[in-house]
PDB file of N, CA and C in Angstrom:
ATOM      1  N   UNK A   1       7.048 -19.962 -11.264  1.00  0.00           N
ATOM      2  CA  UNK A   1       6.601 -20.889 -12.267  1.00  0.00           C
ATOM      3  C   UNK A   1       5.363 -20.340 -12.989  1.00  0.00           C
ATOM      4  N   UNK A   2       4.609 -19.698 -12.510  1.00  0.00           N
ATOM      5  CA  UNK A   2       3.456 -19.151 -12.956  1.00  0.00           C
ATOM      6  C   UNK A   2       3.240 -17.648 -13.680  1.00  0.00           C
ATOM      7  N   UNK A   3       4.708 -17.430 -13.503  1.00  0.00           N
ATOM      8  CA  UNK A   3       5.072 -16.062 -14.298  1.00  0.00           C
ATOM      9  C   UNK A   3       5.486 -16.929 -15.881  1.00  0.00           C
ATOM     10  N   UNK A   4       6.666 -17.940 -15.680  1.00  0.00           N
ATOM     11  CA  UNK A   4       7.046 -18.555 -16.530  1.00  0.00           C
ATOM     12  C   UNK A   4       6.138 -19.195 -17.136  1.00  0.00           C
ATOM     13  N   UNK A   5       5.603 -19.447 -16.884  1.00  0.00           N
ATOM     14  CA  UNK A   5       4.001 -20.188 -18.036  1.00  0.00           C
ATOM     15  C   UNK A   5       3.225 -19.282 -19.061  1.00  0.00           C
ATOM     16  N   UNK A   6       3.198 -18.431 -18.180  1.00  0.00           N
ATOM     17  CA  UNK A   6       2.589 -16.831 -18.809  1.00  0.00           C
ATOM     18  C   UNK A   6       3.445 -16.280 -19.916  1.00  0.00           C
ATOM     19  N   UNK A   7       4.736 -16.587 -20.003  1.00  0.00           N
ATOM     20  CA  UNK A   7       5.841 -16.410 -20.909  1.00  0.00           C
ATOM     21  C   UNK A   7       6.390 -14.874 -20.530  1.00  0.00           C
ATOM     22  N   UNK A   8       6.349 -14.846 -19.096  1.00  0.00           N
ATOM     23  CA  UNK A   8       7.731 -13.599 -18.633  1.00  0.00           C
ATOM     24  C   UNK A   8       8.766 -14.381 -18.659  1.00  0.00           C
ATOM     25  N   UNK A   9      10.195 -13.746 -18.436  1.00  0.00           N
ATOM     26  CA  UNK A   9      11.465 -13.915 -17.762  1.00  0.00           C
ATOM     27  C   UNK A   9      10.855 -14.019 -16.509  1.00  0.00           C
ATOM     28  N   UNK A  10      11.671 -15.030 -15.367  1.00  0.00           N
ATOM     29  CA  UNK A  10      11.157 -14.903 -13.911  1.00  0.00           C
ATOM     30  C   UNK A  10      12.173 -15.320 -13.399  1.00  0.00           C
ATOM     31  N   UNK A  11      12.590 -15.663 -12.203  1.00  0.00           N
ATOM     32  CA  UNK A  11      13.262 -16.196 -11.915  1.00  0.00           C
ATOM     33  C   UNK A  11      13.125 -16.591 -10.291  1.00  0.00           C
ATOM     34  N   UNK A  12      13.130 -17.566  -9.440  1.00  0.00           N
ATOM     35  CA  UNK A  12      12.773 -17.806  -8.241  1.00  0.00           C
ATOM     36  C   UNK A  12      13.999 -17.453  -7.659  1.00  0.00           C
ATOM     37  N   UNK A  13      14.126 -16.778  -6.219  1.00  0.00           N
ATOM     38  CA  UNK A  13      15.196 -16.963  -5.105  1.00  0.00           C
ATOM     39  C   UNK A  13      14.492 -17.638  -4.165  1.00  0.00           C
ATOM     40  N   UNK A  14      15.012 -17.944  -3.023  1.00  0.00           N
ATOM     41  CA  UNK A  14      14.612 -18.439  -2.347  1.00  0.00           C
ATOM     42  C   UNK A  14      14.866 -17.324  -0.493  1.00  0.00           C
ATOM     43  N   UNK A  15      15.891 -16.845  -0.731  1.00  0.00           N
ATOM     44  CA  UNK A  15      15.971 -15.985   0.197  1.00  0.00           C
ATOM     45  C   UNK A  15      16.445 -14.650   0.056  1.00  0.00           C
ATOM     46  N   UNK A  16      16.763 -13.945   0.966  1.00  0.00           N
ATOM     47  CA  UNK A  16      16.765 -12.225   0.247  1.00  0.00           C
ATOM     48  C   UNK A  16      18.358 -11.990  -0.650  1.00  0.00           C
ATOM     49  N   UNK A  17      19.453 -13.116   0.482  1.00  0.00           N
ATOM     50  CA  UNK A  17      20.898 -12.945  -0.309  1.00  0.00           C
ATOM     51  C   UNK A  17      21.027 -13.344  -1.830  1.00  0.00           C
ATOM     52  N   UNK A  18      20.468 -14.245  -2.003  1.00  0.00           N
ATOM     53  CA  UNK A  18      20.290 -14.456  -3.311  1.00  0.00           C
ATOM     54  C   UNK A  18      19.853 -13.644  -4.506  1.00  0.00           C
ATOM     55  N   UNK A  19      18.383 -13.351  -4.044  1.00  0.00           N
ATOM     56  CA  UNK A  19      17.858 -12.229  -4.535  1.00  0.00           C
ATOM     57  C   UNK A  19      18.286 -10.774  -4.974  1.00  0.00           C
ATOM     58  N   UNK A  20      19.120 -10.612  -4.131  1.00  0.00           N
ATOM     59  CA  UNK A  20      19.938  -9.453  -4.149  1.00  0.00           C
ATOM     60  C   UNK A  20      21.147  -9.356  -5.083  1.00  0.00           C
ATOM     61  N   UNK A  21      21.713 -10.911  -4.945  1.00  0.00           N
ATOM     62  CA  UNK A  21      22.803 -11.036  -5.481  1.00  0.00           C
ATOM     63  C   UNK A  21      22.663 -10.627  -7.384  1.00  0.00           C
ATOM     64  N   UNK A  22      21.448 -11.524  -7.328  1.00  0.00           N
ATOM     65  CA  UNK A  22      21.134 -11.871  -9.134  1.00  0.00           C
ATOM     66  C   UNK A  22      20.131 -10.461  -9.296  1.00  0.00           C
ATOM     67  N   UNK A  23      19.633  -9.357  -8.255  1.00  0.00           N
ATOM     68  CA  UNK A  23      19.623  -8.503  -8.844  1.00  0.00           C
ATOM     69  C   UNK A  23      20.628  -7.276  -9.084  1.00  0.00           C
ATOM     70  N   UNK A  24      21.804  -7.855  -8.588  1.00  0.00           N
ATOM     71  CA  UNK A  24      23.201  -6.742  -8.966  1.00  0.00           C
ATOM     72  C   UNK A  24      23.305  -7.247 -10.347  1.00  0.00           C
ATOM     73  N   UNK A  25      23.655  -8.294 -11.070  1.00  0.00           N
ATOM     74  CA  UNK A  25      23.529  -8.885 -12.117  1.00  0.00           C
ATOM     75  C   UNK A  25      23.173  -8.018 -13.511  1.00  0.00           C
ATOM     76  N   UNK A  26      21.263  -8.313 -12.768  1.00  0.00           N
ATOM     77  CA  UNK A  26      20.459  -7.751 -13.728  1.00  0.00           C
ATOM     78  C   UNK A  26      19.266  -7.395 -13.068  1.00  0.00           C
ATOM     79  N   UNK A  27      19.251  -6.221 -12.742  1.00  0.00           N
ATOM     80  CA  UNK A  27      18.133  -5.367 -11.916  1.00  0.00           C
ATOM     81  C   UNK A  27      16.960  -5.831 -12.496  1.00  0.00           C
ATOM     82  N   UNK A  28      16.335  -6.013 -11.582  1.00  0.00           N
ATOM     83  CA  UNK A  28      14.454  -6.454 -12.187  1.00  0.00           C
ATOM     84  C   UNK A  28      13.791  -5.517 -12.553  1.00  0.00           C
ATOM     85  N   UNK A  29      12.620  -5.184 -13.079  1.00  0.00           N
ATOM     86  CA  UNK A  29      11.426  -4.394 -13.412  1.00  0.00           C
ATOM     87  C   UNK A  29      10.349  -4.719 -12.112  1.00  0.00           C
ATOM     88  N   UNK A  30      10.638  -6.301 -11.666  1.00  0.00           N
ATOM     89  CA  UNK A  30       9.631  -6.592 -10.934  1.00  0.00           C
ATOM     90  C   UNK A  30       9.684  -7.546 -10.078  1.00  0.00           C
ATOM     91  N   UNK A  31       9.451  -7.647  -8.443  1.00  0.00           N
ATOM     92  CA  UNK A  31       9.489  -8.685  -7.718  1.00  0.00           C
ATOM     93  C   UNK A  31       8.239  -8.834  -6.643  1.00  0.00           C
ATOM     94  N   UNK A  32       8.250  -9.868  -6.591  1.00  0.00           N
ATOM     95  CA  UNK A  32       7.337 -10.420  -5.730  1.00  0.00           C
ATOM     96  C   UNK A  32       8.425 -11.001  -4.492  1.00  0.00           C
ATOM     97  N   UNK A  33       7.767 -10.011  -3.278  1.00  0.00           N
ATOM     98  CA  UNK A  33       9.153 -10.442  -2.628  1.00  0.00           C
ATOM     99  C   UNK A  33       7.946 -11.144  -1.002  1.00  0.00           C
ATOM    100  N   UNK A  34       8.111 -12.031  -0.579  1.00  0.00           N
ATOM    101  CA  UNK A  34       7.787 -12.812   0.599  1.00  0.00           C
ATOM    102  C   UNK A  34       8.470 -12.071   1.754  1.00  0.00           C
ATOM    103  N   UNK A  35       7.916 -11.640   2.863  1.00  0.00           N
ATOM    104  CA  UNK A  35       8.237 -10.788   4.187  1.00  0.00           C
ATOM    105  C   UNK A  35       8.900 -11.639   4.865  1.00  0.00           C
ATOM    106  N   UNK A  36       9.027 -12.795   5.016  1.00  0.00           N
ATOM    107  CA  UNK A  36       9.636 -14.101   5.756  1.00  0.00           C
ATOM    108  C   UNK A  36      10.884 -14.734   5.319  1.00  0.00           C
ATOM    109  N   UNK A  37      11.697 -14.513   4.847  1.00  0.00           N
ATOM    110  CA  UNK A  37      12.952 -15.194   4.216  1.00  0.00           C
ATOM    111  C   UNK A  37      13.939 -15.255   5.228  1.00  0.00           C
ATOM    112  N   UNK A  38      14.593 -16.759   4.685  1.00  0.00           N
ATOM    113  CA  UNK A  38      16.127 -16.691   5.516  1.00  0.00           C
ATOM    114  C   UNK A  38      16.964 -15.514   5.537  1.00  0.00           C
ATOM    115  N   UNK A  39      17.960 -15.727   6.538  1.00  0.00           N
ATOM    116  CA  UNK A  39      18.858 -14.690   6.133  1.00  0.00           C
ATOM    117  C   UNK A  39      18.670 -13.029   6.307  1.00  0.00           C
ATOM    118  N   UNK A  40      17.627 -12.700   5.579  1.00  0.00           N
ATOM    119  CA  UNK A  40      17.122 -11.323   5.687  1.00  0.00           C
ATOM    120  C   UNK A  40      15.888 -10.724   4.931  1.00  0.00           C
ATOM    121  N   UNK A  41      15.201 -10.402   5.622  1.00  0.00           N
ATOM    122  CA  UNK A  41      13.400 -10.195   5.535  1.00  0.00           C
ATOM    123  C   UNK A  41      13.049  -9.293   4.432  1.00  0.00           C
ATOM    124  N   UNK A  42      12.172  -9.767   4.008  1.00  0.00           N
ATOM    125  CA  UNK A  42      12.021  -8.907   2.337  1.00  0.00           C
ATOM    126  C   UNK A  42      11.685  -7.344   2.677  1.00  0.00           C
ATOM    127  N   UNK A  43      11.712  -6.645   3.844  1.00  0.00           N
ATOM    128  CA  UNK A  43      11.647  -5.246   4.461  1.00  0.00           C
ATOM    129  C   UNK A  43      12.905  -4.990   3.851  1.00  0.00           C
ATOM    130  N   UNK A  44      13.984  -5.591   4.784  1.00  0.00           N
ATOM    131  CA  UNK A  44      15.444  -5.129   4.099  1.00  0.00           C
ATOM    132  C   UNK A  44      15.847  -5.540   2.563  1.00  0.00           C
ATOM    133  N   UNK A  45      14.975  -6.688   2.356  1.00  0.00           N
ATOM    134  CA  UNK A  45      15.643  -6.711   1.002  1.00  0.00           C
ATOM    135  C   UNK A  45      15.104  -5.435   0.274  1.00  0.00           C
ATOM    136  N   UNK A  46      13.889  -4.948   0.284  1.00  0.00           N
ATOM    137  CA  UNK A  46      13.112  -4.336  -0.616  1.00  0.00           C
ATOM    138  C   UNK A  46      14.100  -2.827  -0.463  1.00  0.00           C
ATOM    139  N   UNK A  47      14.684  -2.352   0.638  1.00  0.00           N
ATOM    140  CA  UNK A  47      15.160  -1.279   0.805  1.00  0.00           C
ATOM    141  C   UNK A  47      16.370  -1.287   0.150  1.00  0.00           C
ATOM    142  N   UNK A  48      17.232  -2.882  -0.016  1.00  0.00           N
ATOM    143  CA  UNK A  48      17.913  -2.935  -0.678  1.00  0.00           C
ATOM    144  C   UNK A  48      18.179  -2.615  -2.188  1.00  0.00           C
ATOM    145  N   UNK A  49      16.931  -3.694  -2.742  1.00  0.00           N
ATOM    146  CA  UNK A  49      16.804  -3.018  -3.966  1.00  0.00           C
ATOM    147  C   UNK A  49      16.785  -1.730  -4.359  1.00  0.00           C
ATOM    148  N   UNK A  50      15.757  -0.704  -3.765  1.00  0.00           N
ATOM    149  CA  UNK A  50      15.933   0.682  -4.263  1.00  0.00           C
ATOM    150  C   UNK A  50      16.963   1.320  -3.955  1.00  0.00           C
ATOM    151  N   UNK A  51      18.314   1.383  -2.741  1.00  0.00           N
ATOM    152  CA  UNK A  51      19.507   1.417  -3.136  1.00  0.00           C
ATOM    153  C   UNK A  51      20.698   0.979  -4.217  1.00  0.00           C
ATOM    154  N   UNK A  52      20.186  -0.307  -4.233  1.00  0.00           N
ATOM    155  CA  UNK A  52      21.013  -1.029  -5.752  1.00  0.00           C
ATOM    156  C   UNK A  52      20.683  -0.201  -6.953  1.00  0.00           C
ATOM    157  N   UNK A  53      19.611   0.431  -6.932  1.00  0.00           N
ATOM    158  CA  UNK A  53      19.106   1.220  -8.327  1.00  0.00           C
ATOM    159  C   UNK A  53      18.258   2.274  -7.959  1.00  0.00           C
ATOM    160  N   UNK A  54      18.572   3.133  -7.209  1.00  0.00           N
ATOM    161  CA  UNK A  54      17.499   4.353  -6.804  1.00  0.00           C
ATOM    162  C   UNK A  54      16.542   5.109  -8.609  1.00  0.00           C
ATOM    163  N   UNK A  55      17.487   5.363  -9.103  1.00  0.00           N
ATOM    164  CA  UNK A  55      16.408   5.918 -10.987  1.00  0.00           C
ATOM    165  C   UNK A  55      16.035   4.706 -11.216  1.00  0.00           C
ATOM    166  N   UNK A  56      16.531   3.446 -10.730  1.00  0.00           N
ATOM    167  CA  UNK A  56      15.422   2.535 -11.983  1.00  0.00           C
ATOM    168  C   UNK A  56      13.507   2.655 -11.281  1.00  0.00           C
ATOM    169  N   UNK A  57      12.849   2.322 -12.392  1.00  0.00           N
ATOM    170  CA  UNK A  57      11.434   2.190 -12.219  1.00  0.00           C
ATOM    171  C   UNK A  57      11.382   0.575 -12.048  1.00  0.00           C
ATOM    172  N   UNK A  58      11.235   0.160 -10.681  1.00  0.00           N
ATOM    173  CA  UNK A  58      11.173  -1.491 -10.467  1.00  0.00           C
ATOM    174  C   UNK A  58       9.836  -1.410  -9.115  1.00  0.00           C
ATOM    175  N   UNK A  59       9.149  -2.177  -9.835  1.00  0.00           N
ATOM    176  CA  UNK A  59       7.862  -2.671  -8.879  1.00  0.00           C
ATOM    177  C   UNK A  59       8.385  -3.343  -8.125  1.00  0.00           C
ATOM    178  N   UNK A  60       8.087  -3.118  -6.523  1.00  0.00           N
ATOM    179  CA  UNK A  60       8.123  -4.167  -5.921  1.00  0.00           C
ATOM    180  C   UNK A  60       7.123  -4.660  -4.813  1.00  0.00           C
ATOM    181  N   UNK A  61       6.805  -5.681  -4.851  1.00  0.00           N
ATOM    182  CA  UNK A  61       4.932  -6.612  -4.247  1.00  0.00           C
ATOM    183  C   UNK A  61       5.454  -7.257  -3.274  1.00  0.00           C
ATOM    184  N   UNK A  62       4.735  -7.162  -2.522  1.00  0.00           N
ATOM    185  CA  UNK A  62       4.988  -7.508  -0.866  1.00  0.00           C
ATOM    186  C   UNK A  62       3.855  -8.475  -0.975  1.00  0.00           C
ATOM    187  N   UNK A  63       4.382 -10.111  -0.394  1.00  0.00           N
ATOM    188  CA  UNK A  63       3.610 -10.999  -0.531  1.00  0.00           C
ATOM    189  C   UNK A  63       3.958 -11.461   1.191  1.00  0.00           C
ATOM    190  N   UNK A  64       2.444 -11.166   1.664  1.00  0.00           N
ATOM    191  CA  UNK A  64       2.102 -11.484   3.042  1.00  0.00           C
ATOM    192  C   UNK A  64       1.273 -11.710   3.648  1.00  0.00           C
ATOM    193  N   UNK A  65       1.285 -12.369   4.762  1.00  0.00           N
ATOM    194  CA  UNK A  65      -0.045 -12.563   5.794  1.00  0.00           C
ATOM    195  C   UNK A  65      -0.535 -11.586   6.532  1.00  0.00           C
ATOM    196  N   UNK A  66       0.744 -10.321   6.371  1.00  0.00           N
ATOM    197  CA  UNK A  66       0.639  -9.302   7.391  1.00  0.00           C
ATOM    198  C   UNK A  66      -0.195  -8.372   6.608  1.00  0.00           C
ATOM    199  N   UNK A  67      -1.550  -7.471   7.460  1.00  0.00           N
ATOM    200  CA  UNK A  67      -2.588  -6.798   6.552  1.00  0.00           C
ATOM    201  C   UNK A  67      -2.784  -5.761   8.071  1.00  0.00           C
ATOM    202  N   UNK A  68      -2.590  -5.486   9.003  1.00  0.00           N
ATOM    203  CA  UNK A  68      -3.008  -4.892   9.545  1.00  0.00           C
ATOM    204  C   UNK A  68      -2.221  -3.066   8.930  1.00  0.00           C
ATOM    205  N   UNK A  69      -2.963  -2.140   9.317  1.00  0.00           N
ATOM    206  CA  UNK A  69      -2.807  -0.557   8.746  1.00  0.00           C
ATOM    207  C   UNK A  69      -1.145  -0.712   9.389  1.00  0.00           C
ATOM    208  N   UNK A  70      -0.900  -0.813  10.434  1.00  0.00           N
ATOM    209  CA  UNK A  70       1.061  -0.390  10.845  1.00  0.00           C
ATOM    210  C   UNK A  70       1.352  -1.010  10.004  1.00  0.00           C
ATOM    211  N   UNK A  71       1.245  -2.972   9.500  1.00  0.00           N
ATOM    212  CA  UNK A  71       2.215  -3.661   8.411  1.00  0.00           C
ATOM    213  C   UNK A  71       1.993  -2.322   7.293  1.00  0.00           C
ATOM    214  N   UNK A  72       0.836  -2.325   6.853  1.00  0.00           N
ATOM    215  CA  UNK A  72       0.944  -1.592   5.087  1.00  0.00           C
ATOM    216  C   UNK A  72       1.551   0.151   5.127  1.00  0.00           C
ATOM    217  N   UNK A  73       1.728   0.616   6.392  1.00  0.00           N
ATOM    218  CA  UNK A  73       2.347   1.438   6.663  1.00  0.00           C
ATOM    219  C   UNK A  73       4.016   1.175   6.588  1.00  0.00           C
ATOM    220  N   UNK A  74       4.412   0.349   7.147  1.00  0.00           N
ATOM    221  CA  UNK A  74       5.632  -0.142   7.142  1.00  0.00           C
ATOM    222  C   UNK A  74       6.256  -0.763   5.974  1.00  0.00           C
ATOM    223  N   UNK A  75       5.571  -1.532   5.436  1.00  0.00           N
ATOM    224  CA  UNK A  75       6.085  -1.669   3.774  1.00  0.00           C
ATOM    225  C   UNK A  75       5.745  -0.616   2.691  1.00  0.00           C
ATOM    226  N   UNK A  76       4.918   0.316   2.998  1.00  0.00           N
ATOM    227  CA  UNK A  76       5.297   1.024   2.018  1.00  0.00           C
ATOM    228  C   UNK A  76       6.936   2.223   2.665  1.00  0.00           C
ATOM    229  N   UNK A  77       7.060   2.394   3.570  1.00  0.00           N
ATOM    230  CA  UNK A  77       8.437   3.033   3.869  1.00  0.00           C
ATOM    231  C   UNK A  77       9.538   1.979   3.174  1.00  0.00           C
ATOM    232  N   UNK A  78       9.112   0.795   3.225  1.00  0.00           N
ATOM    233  CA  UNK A  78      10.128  -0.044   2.879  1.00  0.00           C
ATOM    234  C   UNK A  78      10.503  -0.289   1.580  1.00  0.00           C
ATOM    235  N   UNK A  79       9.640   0.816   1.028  1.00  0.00           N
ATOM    236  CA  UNK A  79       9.423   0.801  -0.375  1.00  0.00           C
ATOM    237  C   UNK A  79       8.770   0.282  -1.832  1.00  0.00           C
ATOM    238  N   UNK A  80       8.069  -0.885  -1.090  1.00  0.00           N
ATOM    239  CA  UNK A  80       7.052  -1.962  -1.538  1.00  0.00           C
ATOM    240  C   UNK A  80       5.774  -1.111  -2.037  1.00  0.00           C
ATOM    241  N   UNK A  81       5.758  -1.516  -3.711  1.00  0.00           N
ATOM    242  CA  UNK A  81       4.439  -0.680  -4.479  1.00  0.00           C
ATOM    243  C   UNK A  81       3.310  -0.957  -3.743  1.00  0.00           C
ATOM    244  N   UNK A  82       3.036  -2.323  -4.270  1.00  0.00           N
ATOM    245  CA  UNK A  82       1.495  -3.003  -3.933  1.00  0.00           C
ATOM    246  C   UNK A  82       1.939  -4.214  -3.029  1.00  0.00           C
ATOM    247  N   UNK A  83       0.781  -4.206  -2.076  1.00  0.00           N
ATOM    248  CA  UNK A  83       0.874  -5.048  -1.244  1.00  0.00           C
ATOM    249  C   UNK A  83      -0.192  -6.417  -1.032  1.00  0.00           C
ATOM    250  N   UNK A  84      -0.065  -7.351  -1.584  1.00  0.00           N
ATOM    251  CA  UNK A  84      -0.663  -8.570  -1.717  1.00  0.00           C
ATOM    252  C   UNK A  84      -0.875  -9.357  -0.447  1.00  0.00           C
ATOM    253  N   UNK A  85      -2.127 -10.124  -0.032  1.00  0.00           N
ATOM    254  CA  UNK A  85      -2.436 -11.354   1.550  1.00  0.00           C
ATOM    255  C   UNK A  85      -1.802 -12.256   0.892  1.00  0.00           C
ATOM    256  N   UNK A  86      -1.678 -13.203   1.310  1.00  0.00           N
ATOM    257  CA  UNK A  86      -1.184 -14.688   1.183  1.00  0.00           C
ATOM    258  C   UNK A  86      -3.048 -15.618   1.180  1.00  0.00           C
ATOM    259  N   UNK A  87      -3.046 -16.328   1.088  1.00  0.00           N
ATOM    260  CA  UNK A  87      -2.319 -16.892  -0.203  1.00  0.00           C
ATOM    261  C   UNK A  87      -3.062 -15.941  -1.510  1.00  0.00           C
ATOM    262  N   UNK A  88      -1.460 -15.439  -2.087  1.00  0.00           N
ATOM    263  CA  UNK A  88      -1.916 -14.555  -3.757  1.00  0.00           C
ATOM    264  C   UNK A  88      -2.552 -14.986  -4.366  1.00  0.00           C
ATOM    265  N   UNK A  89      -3.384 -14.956  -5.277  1.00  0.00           N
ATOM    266  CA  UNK A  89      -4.244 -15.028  -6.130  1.00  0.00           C
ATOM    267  C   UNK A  89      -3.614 -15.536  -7.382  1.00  0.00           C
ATOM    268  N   UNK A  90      -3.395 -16.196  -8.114  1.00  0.00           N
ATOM    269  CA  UNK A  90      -2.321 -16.394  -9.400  1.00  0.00           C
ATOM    270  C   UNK A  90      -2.623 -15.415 -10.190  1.00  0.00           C
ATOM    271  N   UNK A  91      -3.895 -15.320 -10.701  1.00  0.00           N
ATOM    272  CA  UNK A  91      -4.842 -14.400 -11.822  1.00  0.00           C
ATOM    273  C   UNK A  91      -4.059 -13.298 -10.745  1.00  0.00           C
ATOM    274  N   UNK A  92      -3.952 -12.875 -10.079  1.00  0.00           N
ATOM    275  CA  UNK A  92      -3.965 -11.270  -9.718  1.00  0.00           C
ATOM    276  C   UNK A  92      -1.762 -11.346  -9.849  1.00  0.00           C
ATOM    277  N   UNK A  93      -1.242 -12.175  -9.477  1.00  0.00           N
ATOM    278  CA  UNK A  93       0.368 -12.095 -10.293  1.00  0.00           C
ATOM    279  C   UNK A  93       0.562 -12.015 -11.750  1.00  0.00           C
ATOM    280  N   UNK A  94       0.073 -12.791 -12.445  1.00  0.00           N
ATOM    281  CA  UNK A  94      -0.071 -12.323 -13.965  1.00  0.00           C
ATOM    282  C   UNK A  94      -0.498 -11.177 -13.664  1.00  0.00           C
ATOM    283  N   UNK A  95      -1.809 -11.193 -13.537  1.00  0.00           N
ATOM    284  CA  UNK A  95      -1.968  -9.609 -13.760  1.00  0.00           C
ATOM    285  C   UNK A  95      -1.113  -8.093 -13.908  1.00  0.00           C
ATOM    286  N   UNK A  96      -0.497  -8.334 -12.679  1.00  0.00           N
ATOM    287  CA  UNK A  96       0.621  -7.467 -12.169  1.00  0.00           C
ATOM    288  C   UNK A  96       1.445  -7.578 -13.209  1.00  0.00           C
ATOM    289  N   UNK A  97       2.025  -8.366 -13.492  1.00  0.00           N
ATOM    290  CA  UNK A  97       3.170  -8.698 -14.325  1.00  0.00           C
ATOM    291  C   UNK A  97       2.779  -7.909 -15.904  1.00  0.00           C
ATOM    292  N   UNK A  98       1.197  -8.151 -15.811  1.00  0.00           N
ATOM    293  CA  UNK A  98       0.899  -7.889 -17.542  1.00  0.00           C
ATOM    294  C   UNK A  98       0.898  -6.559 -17.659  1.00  0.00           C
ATOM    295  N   UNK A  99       0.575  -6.018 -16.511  1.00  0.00           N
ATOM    296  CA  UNK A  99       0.523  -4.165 -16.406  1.00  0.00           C
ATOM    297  C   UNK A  99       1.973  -3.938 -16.708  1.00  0.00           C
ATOM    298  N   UNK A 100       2.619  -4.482 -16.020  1.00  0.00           N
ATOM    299  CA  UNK A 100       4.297  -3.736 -16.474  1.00  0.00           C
ATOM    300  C   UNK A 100       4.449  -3.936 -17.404  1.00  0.00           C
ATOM    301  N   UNK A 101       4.030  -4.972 -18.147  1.00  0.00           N
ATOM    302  CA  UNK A 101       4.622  -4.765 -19.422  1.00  0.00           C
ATOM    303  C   UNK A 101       3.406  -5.631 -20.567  1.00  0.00           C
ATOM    304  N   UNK A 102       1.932  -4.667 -20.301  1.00  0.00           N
ATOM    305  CA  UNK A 102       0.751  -4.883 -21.145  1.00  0.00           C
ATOM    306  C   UNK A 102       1.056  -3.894 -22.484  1.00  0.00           C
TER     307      UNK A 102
END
């Protein structure tokens, strides 16, 4: 909602199958993906994505509680750009969003 105010395209999932699904669709530039989801954990989703599109250039933000050096070690294998604490900052999601496409 707070991408959408800002006047991006956005779109909410709620868990990783979904997510996945609507990005076969139409591959993102950019997600904010939550480490905790039904179904399957934004680790696998995120690995997913860069299989669904290995050449595309798509950010993807790891939104978590997890901050210790192994987590930010482990999401970045998982392929996750930048890695965000909970609770995100709104000003710092725009932000993100405005760099991709400032």
């Amino acid at each position: 909602m707070i991408l959408s105010l800002n006047g991006f395209d956005a779109e909410a999932c709620y868990d990783g199958i979904t997510a996945l699904r609507l990005a076969r669709q139409s591959p993102p530039d950019l997600c904010f993906i939550d480490l905790n989801m039904p179904g399957m954990d934004g680790d696998e989703l995120a690995i997913r994505l860069r299989e669904l599109a290995p050449r595309r250039l798509m950010t993807l933000v790891a939104v978590t509680a997890m901050s210790r050096e192994g987590d930010v070690r482990r999401l970045a294998r998982a392929g996750f750009t930048i890695h965000l604490i909970k609770p995100a900052d709104p000003t710092m999601l725009v932000s993100i969003a405005k760099g991709m496409h400032g």
